[in-house]
Protein backbone atom coordinates (compact mmCIF):
# COMPACT_ATOMS: atom_id res chain seq x y z
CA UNK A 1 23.15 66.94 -210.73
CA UNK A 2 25.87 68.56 -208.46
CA UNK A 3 28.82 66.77 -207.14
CA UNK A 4 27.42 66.74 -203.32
CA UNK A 5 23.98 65.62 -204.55
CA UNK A 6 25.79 62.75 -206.47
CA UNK A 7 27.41 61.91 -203.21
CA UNK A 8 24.59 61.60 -200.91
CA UNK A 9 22.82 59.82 -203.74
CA UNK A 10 25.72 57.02 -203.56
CA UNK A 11 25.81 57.09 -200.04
CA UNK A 12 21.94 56.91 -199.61
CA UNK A 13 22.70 53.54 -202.07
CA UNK A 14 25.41 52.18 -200.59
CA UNK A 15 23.88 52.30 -197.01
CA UNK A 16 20.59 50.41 -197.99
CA UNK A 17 22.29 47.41 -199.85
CA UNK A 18 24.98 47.02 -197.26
CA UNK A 19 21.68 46.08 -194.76
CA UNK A 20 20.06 43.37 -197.18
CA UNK A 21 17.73 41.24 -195.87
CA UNK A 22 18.25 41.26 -191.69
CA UNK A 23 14.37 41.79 -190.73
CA UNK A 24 13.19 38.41 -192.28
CA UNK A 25 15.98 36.71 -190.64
CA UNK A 26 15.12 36.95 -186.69
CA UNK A 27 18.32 37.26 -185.46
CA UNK A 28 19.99 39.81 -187.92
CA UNK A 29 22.05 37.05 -189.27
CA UNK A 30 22.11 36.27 -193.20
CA UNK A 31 22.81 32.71 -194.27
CA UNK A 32 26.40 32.16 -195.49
CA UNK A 33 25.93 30.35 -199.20
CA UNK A 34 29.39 28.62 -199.73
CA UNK A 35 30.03 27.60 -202.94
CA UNK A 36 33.40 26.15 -202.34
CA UNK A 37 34.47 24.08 -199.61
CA UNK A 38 35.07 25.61 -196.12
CA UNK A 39 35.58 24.56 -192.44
CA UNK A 40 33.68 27.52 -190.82
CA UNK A 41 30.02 27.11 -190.20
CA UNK A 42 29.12 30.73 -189.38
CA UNK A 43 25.80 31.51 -190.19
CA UNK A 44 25.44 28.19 -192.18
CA UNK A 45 22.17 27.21 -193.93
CA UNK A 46 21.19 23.69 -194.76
CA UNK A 47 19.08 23.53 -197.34
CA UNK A 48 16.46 25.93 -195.96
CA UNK A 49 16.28 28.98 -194.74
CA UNK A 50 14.99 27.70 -191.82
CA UNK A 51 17.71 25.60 -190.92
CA UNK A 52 20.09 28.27 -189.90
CA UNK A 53 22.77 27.47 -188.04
CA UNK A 54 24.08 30.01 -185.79
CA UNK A 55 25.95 28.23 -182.43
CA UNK A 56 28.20 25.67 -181.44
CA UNK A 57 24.97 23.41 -180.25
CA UNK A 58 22.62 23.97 -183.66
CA UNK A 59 25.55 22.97 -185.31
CA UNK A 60 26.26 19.75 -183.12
CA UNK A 61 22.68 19.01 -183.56
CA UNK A 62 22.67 20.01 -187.73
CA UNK A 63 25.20 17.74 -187.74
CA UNK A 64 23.29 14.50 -185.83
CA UNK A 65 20.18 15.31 -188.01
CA UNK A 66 22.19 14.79 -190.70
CA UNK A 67 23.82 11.51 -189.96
CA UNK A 68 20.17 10.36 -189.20
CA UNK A 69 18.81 11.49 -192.15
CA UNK A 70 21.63 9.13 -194.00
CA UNK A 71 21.05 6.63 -192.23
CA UNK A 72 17.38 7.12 -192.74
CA UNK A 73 18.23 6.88 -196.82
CA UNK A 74 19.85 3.28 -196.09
CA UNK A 75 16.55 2.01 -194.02
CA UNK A 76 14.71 3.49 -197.00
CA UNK A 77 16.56 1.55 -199.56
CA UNK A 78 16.53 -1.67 -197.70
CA UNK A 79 12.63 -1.62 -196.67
CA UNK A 80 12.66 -1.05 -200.49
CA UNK A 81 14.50 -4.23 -201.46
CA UNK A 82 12.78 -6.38 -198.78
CA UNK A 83 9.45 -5.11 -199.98
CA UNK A 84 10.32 -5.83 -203.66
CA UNK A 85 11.15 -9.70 -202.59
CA UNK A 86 8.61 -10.11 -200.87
CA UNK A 87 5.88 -8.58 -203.86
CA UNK A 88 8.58 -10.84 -206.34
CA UNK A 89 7.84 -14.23 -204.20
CA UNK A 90 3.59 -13.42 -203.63
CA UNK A 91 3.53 -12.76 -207.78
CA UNK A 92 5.56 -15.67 -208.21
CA UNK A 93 2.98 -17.70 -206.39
CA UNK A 94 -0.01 -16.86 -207.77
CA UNK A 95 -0.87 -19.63 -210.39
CA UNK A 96 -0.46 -19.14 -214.08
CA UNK A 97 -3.74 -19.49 -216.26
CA UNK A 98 -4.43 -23.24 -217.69
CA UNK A 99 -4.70 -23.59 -221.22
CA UNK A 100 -7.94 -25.21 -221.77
CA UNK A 101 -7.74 -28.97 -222.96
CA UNK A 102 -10.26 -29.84 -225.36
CA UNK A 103 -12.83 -32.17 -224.64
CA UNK A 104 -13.76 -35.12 -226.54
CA UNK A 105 -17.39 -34.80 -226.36
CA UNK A 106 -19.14 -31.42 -226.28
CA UNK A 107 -21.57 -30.82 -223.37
CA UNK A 108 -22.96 -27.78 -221.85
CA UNK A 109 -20.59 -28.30 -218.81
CA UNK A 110 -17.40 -28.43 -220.87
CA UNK A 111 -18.41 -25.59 -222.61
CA UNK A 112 -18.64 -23.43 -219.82
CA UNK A 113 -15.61 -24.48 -218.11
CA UNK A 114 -13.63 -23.25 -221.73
CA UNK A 115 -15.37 -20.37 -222.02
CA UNK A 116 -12.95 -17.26 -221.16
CA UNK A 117 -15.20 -15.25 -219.20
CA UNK A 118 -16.07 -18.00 -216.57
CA UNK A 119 -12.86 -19.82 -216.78
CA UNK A 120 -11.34 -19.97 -213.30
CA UNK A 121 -7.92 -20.26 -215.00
CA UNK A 122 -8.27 -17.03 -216.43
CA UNK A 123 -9.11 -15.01 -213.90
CA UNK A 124 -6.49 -16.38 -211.83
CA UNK A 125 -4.16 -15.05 -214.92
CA UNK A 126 -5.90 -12.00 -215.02
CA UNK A 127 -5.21 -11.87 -211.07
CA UNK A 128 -1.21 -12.20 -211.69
CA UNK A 129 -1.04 -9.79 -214.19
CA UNK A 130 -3.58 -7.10 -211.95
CA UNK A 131 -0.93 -7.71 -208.76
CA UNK A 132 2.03 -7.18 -211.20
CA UNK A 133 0.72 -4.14 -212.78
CA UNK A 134 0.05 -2.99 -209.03
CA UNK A 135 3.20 -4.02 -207.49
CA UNK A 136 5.08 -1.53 -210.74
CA UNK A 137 2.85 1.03 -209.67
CA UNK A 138 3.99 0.77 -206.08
CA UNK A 139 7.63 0.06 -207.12
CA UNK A 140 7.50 3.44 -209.44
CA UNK A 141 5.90 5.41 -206.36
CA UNK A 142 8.46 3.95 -203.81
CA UNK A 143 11.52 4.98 -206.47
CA UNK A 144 10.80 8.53 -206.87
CA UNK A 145 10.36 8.92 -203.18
CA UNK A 146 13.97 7.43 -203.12
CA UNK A 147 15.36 9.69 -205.51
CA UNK A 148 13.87 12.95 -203.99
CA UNK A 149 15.23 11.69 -200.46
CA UNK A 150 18.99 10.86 -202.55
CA UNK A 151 18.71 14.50 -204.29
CA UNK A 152 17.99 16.10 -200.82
CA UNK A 153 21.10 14.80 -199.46
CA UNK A 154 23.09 15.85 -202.18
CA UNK A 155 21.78 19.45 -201.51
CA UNK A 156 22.85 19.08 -197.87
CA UNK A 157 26.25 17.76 -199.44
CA UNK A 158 25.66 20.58 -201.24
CA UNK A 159 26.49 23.24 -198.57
CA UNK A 160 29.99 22.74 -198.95
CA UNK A 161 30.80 22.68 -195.41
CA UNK A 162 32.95 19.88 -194.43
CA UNK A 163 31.35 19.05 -191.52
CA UNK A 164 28.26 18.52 -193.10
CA UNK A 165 30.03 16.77 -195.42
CA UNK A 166 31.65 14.16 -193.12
CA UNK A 167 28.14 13.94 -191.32
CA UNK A 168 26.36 12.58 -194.46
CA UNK A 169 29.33 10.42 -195.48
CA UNK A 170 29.41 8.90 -191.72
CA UNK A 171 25.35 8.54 -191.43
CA UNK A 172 25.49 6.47 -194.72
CA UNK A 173 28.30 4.39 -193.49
CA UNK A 174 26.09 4.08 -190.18
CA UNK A 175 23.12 3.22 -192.26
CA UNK A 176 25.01 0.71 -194.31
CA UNK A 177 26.10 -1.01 -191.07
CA UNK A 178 22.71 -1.31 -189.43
CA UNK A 179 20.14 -1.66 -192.56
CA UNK A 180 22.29 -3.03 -195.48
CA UNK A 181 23.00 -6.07 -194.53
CA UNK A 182 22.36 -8.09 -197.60
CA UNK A 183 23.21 -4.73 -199.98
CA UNK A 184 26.53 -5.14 -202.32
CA UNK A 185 28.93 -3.04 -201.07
CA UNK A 186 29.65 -1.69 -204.72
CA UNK A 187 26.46 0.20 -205.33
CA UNK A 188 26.05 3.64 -207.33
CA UNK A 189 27.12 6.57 -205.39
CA UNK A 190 26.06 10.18 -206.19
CA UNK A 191 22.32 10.47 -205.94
CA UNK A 192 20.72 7.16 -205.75
């Protein structure tokens, strides 16, 4: 290989990477990954690709869609709580089974109140223990929901933009003051 064949060869190179990925972009503009904290929102993406913020407006309106989302997160963990009270007082008052008393004389009525499978007792037992096993199932289904909503705000934390940043930390104080009225004020931070 000659020298000017080596230099077209590394200029050929040069001018394809220095173009990247425009044409799937729209506008020509690349998303600007941060990974340490910075002021300047310049081609900022949150979280998707999609979600490319390129003006003064997208980012005024990134920046409202993220203090709703917060807030969101806080009306998500309080419907939570109030729904788990609420399941917590209906198990509570569903009645416990009845041990049977024995009889003193044997008849064909007493023996069919005592037997399990007819008892009344029992199935109301059986009906506590159905609606508890439900309600977990529930619970379990309504927690991971919680934690992928608390892990997608910490990606949009994530961007490293500080105005992002400041959104999510004033959309959970905004949540907090509308929806957690009855939530400790010391709960766990970082993801959920």
């Amino acid at each position: 290989m000659d020298h000017s064949s080596h230099d077209h060869h590394h200029h050929m190179m040069m001018d394809h990477s220095s173009h990247g990925d425009h044409g799937d972009m729209g506008g020509g503009h690349m998303c600007n990954m941060n990974m340490l904290f910075t002021w300047d929102a310049t081609d900022l993406c949150v979280v998707f690709r999609q979600w490319h913020v390129t003006s003064r407006l997208g980012l005024a309106a990134t920046l409202v869609a993220v203090v709703a989302i917060c807030a969101g997160y806080e009306a998500l963990r309080e419907a939570v709580r109030r729904y788990e009270a609420t399941l917590a007082r209906r198990v509570e008052t569903v009645p416990l089974p009845r041990s049977p008393s024995p009889s003193p004389r044997y008849s064909e009525e007493s023996a069919t109140e005592t037997a399990p499978f007819l008892s009344p007792s029992l199935v109301i037992g059986q009906n506590r223990e159905q609606l508890a096993r439900r309600a977990h199932i529930i619970k379990a289904v309504l927690y991971g929901i919680q934690n992928f909503y608390a892990f997608m705000i910490m990606l949009i934390f994530m961007t490293y933009n500080g105005w992002v940043m400041i959104a999510v930390s004033v959309g959970a104080g905004l949540g907090y003051l509308v929806f957690g009225g009855k939530t400790p004020l010391t709960k766990e931070t970082a993801c959920h």
